[in-house]
N, C-alpha and C. Protein backbone atom coordinates (compact mmCIF):
# COMPACT_ATOMS: atom_id res chain seq x y z
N UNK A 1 129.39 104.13 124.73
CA UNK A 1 129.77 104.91 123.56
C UNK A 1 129.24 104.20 122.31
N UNK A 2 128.85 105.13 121.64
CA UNK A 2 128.20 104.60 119.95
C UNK A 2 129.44 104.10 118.78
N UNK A 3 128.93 103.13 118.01
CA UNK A 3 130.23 103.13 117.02
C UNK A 3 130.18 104.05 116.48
N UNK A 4 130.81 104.18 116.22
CA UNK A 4 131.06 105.42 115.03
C UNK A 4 132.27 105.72 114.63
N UNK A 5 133.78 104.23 114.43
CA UNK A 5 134.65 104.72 113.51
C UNK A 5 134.57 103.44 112.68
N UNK A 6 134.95 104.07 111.57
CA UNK A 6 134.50 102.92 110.24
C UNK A 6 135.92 102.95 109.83
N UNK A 7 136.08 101.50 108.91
CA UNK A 7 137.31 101.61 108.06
C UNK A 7 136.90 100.93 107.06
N UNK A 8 136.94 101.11 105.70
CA UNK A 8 136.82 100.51 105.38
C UNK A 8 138.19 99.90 104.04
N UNK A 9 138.60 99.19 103.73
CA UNK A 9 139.56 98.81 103.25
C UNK A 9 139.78 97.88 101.85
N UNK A 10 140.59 98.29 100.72
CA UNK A 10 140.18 97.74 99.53
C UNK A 10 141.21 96.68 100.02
N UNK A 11 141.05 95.61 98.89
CA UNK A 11 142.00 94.83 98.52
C UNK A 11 142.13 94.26 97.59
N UNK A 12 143.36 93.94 96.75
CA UNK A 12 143.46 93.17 95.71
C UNK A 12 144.34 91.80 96.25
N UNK A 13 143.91 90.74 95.46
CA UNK A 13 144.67 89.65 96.36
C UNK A 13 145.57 89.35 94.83
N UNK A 14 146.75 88.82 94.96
CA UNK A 14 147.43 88.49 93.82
C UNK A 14 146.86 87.23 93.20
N UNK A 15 147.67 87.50 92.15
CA UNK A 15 146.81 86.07 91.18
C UNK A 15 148.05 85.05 92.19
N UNK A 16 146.85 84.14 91.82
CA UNK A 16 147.44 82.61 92.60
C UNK A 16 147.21 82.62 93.67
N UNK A 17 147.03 83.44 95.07
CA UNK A 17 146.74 83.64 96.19
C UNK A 17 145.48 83.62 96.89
N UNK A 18 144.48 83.51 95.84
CA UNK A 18 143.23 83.94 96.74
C UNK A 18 143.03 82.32 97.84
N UNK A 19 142.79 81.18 96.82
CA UNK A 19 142.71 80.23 97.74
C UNK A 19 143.83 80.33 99.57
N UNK A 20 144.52 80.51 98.98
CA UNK A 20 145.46 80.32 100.84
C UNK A 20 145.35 81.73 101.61
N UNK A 21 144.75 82.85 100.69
CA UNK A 21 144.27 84.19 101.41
C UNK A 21 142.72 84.30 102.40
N UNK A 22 142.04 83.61 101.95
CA UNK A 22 140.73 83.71 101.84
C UNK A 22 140.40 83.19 103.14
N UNK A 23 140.81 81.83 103.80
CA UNK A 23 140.77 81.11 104.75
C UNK A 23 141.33 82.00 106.08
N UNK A 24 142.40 82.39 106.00
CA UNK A 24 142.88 83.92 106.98
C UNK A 24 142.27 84.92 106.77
N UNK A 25 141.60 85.10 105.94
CA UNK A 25 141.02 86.15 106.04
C UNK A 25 139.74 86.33 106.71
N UNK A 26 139.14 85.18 106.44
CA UNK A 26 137.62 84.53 107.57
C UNK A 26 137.96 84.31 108.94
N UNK A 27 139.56 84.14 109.00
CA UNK A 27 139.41 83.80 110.40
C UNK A 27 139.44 85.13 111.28
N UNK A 28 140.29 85.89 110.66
CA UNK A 28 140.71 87.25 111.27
C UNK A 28 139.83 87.93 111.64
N UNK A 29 138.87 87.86 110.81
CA UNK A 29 137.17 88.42 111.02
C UNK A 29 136.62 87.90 112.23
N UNK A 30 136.60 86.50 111.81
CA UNK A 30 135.31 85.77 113.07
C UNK A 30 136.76 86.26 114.75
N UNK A 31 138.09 85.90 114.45
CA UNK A 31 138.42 86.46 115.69
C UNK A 31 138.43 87.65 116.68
N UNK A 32 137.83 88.78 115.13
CA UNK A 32 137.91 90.03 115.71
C UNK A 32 136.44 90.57 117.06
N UNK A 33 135.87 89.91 116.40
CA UNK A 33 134.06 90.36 116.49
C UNK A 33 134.22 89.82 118.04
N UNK A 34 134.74 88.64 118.63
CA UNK A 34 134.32 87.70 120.03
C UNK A 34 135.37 88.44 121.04
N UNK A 35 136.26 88.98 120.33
CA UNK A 35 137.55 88.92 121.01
C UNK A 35 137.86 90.89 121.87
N UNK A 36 137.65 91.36 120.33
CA UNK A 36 137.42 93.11 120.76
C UNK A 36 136.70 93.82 121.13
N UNK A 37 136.55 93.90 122.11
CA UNK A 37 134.99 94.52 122.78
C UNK A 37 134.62 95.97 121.75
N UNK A 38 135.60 96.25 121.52
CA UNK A 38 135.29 97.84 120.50
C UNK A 38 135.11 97.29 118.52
N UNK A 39 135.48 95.94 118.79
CA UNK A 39 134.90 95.61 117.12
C UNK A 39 133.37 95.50 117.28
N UNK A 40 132.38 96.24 116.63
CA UNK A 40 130.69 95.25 117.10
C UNK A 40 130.31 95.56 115.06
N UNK A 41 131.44 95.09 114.09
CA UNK A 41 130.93 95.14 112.88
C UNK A 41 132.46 94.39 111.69
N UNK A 42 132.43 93.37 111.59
CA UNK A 42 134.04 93.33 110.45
C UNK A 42 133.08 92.26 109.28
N UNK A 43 132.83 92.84 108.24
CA UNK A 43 132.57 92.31 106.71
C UNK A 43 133.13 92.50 106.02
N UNK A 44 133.26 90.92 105.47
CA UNK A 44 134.37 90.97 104.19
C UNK A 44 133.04 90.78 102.98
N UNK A 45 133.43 91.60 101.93
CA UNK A 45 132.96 91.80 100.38
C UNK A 45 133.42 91.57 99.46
N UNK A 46 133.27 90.30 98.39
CA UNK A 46 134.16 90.14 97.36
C UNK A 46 133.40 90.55 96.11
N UNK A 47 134.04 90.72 95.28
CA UNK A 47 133.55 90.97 93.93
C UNK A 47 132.92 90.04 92.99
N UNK A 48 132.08 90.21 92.62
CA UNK A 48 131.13 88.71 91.73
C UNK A 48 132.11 88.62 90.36
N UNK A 49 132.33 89.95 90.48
CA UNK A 49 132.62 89.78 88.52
C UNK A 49 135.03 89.79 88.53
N UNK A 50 134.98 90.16 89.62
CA UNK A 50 136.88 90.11 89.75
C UNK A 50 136.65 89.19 91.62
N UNK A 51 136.87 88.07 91.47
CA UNK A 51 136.71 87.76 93.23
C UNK A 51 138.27 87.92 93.91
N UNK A 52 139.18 88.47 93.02
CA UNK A 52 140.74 88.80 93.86
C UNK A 52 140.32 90.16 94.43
N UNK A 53 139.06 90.63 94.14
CA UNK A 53 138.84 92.16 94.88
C UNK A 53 138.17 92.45 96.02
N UNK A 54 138.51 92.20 96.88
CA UNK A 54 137.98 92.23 98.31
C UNK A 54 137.66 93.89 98.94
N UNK A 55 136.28 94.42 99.89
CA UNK A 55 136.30 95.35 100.00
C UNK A 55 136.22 94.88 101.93
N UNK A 56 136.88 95.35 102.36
CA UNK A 56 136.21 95.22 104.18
C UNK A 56 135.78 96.20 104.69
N UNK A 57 134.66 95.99 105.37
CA UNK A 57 133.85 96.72 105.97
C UNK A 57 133.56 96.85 107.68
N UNK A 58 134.81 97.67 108.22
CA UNK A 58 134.67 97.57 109.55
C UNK A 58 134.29 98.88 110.38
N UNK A 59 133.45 98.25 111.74
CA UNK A 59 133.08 99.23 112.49
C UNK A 59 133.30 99.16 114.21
N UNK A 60 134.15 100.11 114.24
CA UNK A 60 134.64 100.23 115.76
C UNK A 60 134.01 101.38 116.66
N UNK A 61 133.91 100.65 118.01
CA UNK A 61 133.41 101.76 118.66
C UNK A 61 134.37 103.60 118.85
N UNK A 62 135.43 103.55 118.58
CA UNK A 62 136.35 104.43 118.46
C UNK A 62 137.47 104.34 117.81
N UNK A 63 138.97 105.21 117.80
CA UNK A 63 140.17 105.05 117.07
C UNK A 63 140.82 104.60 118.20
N UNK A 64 140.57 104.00 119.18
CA UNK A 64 141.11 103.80 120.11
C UNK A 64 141.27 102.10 119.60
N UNK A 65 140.01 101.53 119.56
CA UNK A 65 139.20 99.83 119.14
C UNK A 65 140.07 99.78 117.92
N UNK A 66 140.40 100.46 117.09
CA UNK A 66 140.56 100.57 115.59
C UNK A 66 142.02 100.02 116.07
N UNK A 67 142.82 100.76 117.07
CA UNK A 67 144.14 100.49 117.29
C UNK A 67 144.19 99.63 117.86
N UNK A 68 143.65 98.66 119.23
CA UNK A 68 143.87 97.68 119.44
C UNK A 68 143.36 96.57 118.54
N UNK A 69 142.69 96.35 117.94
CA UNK A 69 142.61 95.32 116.66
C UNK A 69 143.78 95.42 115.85
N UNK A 70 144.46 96.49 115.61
CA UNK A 70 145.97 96.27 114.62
C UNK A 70 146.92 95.78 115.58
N UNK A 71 146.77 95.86 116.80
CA UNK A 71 147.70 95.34 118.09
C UNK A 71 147.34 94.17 118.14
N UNK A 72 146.26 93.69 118.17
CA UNK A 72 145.81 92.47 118.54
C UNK A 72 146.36 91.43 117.91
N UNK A 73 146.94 89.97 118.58
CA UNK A 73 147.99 88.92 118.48
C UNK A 73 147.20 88.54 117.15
N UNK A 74 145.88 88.18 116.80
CA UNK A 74 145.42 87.20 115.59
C UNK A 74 145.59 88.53 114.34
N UNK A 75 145.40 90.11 114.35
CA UNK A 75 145.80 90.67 113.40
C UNK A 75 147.09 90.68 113.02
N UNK A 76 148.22 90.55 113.61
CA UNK A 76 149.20 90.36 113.35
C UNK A 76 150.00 88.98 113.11
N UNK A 77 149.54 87.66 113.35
CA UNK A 77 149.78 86.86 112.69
C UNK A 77 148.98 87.10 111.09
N UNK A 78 147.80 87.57 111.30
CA UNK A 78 147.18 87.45 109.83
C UNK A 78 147.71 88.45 109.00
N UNK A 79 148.45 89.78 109.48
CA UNK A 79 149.49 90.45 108.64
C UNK A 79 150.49 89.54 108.42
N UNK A 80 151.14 89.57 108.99
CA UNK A 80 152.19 88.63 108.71
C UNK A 80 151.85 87.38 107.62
N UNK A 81 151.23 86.91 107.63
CA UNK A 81 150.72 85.85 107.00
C UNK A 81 150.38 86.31 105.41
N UNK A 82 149.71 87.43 105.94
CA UNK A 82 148.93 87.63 103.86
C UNK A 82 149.86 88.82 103.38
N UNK A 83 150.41 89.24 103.93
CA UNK A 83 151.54 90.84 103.40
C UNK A 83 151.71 90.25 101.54
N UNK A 84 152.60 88.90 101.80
CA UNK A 84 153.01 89.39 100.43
C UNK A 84 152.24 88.52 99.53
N UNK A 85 150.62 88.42 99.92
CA UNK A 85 149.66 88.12 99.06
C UNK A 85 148.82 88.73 97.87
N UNK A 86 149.22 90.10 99.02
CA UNK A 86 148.17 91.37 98.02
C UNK A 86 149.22 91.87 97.23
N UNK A 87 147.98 92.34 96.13
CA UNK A 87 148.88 93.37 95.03
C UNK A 87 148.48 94.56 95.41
N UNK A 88 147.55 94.68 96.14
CA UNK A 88 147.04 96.25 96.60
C UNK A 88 146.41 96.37 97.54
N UNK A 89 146.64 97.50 98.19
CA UNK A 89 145.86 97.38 99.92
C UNK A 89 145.39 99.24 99.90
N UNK A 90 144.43 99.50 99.97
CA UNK A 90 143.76 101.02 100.43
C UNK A 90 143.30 100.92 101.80
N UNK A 91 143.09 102.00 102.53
CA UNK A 91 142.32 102.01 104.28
C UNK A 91 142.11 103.20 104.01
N UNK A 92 140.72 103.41 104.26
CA UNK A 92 140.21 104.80 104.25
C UNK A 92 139.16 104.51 105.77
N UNK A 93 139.27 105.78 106.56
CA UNK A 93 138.55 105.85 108.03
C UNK A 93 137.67 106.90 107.42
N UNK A 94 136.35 106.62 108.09
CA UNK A 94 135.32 107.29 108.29
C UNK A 94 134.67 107.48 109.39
N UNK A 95 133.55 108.70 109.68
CA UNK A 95 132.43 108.39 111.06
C UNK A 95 131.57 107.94 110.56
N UNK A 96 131.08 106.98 111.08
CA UNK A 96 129.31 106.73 110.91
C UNK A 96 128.76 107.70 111.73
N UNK A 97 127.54 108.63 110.99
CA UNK A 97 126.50 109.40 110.71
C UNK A 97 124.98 108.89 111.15
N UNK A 98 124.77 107.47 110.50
CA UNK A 98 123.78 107.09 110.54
C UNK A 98 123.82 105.64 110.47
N UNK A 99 122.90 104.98 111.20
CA UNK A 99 123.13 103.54 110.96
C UNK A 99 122.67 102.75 112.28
């Protein structure tokens, strides 16, 4: 099966937080990619000119992959962990079309 479900997700990290956010947040990534056979895409994007603004850029082979990564033991320590870091969290799903 082709990827083709995207998420991609804003974030604002609170003031004071980015340093102890940032480090979980790399890890959650590099754990997702080795670990989920349906992750084959997770980039994190920060902002040059605001760096508390994080955009992620993920791509799963289905909504199926999408759900076991929010199941998955290292996403949920890393929820747990950054919840009351952010000042703002968006998730918007898409298909990839092309790519």
């Amino acid at each position: 099966m082709s990827a083709n479900h995207v998420v991609v997700v804003d974030l604002v990290v609170g003031a004071g937080h980015l340093k102890a956010f940032m480090p979980l947040m790399l890890e959650n990534a590099r754990a997702s990619l080795p670990v989920e056979p349906g992750c084959v895409r997770f980039d994190i994007c920060q902002d040059e000119d605001a760096p508390c603004r994080l955009l992620l850029y993920e791509v799963y082979d289905d909504e199926v992959a999408f759900a076991a990564h929010l199941a998955s033991p290292h996403y949920r320590t890393f929820e747990i962990a950054t919840s009351s870091m952010l000042a703002a969290k968006s998730v918007r799903t898409m298909t990839l079309r092309a790519g």
